[in-house]
PDB file of N, CA and C in Angstrom:
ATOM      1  N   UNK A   1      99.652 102.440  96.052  1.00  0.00           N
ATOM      2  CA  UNK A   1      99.696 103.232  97.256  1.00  0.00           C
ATOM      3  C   UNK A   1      98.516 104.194  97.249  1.00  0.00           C
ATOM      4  N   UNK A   2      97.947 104.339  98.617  1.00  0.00           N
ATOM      5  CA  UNK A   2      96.628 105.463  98.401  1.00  0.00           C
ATOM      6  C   UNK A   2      96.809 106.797  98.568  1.00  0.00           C
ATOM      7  N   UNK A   3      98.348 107.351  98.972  1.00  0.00           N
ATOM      8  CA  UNK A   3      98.908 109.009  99.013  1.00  0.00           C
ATOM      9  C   UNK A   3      99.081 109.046  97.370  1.00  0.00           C
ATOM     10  N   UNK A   4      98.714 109.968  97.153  1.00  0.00           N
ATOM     11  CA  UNK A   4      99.275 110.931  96.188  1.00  0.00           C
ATOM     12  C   UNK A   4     100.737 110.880  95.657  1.00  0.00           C
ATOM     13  N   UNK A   5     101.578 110.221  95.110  1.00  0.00           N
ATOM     14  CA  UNK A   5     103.570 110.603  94.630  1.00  0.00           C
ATOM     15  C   UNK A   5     103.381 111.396  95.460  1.00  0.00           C
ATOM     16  N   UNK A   6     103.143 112.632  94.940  1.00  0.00           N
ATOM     17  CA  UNK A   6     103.573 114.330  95.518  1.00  0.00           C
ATOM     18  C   UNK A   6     103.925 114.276  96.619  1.00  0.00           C
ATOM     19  N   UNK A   7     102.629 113.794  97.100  1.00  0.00           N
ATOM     20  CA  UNK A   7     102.645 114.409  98.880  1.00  0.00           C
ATOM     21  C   UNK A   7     103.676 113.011  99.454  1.00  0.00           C
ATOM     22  N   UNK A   8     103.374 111.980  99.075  1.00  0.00           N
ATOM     23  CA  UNK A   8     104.681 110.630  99.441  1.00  0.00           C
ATOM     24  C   UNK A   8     106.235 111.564  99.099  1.00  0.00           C
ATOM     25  N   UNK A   9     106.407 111.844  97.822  1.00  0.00           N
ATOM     26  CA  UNK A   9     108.024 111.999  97.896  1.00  0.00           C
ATOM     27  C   UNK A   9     108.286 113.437  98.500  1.00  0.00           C
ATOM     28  N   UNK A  10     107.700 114.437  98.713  1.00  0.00           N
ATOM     29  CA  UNK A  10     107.585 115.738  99.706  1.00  0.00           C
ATOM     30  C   UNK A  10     107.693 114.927 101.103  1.00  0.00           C
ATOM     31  N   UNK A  11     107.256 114.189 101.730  1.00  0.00           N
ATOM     32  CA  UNK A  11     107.683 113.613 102.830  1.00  0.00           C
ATOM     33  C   UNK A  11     108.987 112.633 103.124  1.00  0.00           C
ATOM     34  N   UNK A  12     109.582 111.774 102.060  1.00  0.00           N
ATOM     35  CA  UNK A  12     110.199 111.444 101.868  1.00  0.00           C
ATOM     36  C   UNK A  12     111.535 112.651 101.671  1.00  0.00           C
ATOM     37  N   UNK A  13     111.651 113.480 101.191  1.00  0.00           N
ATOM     38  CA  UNK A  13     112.332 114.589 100.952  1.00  0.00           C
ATOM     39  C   UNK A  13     112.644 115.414 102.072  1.00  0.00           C
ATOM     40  N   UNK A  14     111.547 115.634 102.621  1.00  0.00           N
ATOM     41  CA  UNK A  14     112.043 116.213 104.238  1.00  0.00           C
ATOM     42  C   UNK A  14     112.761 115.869 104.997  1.00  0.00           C
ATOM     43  N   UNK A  15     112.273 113.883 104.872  1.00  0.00           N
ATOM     44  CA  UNK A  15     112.483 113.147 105.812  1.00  0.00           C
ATOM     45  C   UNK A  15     114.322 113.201 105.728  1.00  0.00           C
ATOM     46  N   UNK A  16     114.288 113.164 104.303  1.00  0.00           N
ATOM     47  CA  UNK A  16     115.682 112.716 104.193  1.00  0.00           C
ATOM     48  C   UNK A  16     116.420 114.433 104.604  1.00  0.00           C
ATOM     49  N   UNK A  17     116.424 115.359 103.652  1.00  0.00           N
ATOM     50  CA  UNK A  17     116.940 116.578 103.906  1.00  0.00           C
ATOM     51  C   UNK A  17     116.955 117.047 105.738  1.00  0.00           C
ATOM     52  N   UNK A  18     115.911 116.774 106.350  1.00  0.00           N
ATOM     53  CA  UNK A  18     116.607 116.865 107.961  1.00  0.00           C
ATOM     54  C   UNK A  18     117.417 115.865 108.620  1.00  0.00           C
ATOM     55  N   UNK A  19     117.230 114.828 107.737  1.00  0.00           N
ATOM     56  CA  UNK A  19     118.531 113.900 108.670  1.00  0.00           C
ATOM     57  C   UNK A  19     120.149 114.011 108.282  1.00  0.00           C
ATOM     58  N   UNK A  20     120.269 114.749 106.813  1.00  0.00           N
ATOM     59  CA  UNK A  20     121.539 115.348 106.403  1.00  0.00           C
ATOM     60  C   UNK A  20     122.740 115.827 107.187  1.00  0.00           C
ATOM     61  N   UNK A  21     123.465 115.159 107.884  1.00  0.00           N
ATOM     62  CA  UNK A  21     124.454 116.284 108.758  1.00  0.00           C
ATOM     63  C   UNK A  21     125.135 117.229 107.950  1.00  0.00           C
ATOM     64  N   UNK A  22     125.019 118.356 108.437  1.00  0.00           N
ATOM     65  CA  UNK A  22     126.113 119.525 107.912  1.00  0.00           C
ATOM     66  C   UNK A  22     127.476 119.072 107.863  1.00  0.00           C
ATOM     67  N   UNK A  23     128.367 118.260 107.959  1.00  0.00           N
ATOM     68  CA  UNK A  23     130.017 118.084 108.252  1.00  0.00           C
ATOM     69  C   UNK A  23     130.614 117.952 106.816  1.00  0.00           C
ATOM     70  N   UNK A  24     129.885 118.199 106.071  1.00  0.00           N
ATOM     71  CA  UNK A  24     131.084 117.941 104.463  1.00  0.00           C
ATOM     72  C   UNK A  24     130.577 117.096 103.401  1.00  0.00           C
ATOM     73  N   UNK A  25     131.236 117.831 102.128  1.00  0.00           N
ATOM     74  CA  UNK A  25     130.949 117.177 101.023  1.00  0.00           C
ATOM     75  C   UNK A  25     130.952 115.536 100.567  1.00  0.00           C
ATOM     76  N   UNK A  26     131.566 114.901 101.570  1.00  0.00           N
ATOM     77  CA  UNK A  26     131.709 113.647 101.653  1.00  0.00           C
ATOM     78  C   UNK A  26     130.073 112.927 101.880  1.00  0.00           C
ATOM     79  N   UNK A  27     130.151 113.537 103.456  1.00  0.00           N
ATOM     80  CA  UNK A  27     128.281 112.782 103.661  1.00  0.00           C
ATOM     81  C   UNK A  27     127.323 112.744 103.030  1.00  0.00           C
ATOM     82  N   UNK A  28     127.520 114.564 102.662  1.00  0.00           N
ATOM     83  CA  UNK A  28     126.629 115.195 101.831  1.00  0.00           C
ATOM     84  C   UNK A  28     126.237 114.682 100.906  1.00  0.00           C
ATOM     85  N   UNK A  29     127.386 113.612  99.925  1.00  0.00           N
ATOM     86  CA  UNK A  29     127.122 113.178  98.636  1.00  0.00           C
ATOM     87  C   UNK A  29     126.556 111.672  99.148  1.00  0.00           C
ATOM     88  N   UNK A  30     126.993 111.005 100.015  1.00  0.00           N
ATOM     89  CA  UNK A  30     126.640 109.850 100.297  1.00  0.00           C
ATOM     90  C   UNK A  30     124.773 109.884 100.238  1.00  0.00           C
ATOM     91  N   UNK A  31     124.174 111.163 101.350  1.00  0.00           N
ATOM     92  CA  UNK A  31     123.315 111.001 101.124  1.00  0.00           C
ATOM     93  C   UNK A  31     122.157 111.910 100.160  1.00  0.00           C
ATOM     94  N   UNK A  32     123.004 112.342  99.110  1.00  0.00           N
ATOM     95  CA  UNK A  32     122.603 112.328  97.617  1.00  0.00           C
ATOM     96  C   UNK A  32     122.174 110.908  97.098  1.00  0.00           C
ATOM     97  N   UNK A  33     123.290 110.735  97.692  1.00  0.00           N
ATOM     98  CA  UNK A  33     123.214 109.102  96.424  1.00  0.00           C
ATOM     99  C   UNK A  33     121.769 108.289  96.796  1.00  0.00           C
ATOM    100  N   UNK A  34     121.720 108.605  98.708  1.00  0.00           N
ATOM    101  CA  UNK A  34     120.728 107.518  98.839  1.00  0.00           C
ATOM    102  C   UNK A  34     119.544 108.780  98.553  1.00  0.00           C
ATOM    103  N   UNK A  35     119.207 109.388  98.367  1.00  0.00           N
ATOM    104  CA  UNK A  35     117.848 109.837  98.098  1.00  0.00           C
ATOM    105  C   UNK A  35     117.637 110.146  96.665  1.00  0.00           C
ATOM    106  N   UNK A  36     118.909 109.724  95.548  1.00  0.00           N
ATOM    107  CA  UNK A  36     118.811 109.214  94.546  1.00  0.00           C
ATOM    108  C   UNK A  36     118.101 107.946  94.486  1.00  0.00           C
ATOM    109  N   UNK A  37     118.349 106.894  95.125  1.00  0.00           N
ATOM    110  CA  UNK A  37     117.970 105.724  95.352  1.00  0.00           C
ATOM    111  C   UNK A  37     116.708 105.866  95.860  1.00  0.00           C
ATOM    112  N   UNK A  38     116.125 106.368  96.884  1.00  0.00           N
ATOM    113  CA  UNK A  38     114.778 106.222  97.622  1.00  0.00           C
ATOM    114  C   UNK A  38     113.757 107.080  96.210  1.00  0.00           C
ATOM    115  N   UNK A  39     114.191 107.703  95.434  1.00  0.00           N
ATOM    116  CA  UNK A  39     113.496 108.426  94.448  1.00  0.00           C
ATOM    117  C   UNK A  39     112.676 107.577  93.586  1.00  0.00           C
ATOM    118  N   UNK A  40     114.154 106.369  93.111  1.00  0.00           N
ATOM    119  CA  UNK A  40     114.289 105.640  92.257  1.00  0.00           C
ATOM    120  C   UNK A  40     113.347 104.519  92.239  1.00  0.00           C
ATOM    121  N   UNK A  41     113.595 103.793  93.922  1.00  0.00           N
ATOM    122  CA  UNK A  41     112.681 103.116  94.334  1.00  0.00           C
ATOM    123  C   UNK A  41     110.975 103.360  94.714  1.00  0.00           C
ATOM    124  N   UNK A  42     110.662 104.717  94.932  1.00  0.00           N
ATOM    125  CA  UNK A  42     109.149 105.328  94.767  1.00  0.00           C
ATOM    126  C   UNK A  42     108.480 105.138  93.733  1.00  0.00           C
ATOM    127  N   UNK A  43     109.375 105.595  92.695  1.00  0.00           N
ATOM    128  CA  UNK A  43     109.260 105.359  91.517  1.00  0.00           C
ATOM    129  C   UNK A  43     108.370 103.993  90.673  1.00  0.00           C
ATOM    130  N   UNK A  44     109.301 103.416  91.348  1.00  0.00           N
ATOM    131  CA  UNK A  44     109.366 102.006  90.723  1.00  0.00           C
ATOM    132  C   UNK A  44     108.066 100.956  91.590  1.00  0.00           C
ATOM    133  N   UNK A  45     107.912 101.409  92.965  1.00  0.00           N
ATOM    134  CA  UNK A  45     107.193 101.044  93.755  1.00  0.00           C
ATOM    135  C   UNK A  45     105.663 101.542  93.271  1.00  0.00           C
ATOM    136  N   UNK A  46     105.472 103.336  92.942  1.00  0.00           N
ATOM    137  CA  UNK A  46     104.080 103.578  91.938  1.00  0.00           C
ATOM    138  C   UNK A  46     103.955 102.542  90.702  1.00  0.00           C
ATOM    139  N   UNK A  47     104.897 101.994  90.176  1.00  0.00           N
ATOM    140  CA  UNK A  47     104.143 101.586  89.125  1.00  0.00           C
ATOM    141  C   UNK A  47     103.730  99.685  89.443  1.00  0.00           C
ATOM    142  N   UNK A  48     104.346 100.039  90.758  1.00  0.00           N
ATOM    143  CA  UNK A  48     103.732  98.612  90.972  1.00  0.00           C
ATOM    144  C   UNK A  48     104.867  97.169  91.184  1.00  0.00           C
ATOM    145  N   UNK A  49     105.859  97.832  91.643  1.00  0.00           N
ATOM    146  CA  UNK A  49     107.026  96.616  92.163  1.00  0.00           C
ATOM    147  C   UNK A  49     107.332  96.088  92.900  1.00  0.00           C
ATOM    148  N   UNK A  50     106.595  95.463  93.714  1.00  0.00           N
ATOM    149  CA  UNK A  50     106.365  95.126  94.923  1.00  0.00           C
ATOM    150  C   UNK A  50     107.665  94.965  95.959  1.00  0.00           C
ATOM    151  N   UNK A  51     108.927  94.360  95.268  1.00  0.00           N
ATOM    152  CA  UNK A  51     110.322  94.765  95.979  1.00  0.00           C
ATOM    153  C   UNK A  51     110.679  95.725  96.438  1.00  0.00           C
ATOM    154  N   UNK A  52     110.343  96.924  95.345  1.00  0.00           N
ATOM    155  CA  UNK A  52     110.906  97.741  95.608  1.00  0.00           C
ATOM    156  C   UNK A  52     109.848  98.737  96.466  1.00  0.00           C
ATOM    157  N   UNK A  53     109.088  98.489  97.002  1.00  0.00           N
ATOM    158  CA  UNK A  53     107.742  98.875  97.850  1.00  0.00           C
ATOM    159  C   UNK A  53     108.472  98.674  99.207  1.00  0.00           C
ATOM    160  N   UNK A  54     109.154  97.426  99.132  1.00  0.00           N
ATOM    161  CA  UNK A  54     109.345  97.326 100.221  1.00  0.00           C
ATOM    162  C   UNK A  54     111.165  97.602 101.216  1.00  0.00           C
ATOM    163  N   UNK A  55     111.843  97.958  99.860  1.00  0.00           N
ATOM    164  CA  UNK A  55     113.102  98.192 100.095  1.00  0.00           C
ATOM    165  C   UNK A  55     112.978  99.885 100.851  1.00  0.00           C
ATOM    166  N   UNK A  56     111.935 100.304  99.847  1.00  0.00           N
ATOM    167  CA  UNK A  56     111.787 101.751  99.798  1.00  0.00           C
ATOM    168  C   UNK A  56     111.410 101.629 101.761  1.00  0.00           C
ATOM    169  N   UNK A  57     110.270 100.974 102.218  1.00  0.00           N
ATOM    170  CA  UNK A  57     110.215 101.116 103.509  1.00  0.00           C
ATOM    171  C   UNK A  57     111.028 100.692 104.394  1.00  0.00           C
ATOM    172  N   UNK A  58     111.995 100.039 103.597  1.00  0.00           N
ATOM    173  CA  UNK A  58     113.057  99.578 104.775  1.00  0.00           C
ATOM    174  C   UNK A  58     114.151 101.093 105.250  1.00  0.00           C
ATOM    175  N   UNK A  59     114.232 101.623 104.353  1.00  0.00           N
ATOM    176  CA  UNK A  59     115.252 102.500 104.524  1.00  0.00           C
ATOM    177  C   UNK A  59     113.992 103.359 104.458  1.00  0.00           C
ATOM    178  N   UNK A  60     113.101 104.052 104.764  1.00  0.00           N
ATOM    179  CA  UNK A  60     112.893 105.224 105.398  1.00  0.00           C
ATOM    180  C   UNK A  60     112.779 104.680 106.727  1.00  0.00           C
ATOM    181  N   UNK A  61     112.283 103.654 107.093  1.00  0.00           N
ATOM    182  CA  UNK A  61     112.748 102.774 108.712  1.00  0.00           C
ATOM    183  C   UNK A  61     113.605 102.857 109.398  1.00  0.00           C
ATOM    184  N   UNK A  62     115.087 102.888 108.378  1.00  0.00           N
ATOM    185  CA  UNK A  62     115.930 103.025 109.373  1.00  0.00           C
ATOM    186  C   UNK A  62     116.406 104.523 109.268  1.00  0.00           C
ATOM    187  N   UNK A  63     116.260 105.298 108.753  1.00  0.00           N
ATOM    188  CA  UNK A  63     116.086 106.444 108.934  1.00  0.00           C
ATOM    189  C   UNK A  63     115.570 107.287 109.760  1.00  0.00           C
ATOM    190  N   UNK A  64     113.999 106.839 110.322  1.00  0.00           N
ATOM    191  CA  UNK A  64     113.444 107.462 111.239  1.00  0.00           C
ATOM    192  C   UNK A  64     114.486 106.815 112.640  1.00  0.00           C
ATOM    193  N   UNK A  65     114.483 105.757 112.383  1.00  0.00           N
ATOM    194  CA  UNK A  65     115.476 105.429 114.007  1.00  0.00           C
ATOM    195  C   UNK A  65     116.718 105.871 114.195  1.00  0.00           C
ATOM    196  N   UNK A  66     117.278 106.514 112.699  1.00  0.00           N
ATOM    197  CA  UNK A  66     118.363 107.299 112.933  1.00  0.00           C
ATOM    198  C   UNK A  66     118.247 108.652 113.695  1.00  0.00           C
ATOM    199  N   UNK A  67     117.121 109.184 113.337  1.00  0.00           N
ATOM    200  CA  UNK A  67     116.224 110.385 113.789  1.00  0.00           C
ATOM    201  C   UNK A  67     116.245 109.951 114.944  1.00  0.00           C
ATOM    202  N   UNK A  68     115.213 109.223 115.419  1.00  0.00           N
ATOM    203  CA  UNK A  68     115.045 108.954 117.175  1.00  0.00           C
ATOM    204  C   UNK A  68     116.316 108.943 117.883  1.00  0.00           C
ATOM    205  N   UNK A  69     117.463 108.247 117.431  1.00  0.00           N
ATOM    206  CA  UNK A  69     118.770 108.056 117.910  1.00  0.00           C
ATOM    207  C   UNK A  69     119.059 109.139 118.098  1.00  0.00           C
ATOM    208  N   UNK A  70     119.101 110.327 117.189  1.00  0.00           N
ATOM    209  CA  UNK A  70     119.785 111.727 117.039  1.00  0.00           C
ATOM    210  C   UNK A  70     119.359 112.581 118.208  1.00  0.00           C
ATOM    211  N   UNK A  71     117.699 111.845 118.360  1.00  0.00           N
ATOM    212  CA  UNK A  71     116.732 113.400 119.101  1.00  0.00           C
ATOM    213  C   UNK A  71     117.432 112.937 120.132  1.00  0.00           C
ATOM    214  N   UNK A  72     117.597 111.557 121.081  1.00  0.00           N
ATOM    215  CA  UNK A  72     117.620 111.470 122.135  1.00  0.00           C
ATOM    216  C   UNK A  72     118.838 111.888 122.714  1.00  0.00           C
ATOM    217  N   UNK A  73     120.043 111.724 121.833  1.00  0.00           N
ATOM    218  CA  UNK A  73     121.262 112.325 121.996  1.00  0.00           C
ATOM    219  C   UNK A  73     121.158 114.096 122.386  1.00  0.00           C
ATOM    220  N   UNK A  74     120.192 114.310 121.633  1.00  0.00           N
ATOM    221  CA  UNK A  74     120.080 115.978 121.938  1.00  0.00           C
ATOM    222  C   UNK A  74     119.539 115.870 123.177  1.00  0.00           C
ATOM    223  N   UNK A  75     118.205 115.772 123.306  1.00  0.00           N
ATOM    224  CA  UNK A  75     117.809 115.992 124.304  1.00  0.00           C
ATOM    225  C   UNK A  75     118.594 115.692 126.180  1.00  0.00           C
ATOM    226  N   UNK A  76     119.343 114.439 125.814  1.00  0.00           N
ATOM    227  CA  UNK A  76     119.899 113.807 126.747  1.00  0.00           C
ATOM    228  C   UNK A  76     121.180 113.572 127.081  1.00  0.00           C
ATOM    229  N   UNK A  77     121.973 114.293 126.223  1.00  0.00           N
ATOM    230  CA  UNK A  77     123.785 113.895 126.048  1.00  0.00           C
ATOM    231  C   UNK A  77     124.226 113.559 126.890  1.00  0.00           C
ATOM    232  N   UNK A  78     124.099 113.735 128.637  1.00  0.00           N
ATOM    233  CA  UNK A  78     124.754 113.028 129.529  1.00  0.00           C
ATOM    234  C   UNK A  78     124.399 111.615 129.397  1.00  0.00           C
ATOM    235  N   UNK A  79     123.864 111.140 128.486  1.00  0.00           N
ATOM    236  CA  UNK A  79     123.284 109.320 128.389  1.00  0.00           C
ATOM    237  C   UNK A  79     124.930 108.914 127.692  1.00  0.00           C
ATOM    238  N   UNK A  80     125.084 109.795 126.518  1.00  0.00           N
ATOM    239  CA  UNK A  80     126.007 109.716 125.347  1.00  0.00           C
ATOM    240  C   UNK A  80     127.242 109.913 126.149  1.00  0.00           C
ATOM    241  N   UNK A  81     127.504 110.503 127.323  1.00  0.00           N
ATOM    242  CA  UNK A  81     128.978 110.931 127.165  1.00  0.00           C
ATOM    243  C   UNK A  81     130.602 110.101 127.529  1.00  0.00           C
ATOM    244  N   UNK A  82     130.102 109.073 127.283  1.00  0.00           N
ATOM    245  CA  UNK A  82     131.031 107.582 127.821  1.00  0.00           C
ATOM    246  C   UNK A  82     131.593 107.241 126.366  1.00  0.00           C
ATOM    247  N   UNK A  83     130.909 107.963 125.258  1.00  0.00           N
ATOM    248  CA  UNK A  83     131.403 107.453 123.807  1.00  0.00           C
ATOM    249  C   UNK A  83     132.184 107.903 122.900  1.00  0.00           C
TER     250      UNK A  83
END
């Protein structure tokens, strides 16, 4: 990869820590676990694992579209309110 770890898992870290919902120790740990995992897989992806290069981008992928999903709900809730 041509970023820096640092500055890769500092973005990765954000990414994940703002998509966190506040509602409880339950989620909370769920997504412990996965940014245990996305750590794990960076990891493993610097030293050159090509799987895991690419698992790692699958799930910050669907992450950001969890994000997009979230913003548009904010911005727009009368879209949402049938659900």
């Amino acid at each position: 990869m041509s970023l820096k770890p640092t500055v890769i898992t500092s973005v990765v870290l954000s990414v994940i820590t703002s998509a966190i919902p506040v509602t409880g120790p339950t989620l909370a740990q769920g997504w412990l676990d996965q940014e245990k995992k996305l750590i794990e897989l960076h990891q493993l992806c610097d030293r050159g694992h090509r799987r895991a290069c690419i698992q790692f981008g699958i799930i910050i992928g669907e992450i950001r579209e969890a994000e997009a999903r979230n913003e548009a709900r904010r911005r727009h809730p009368e879209w949402y309110l049938g659900e």
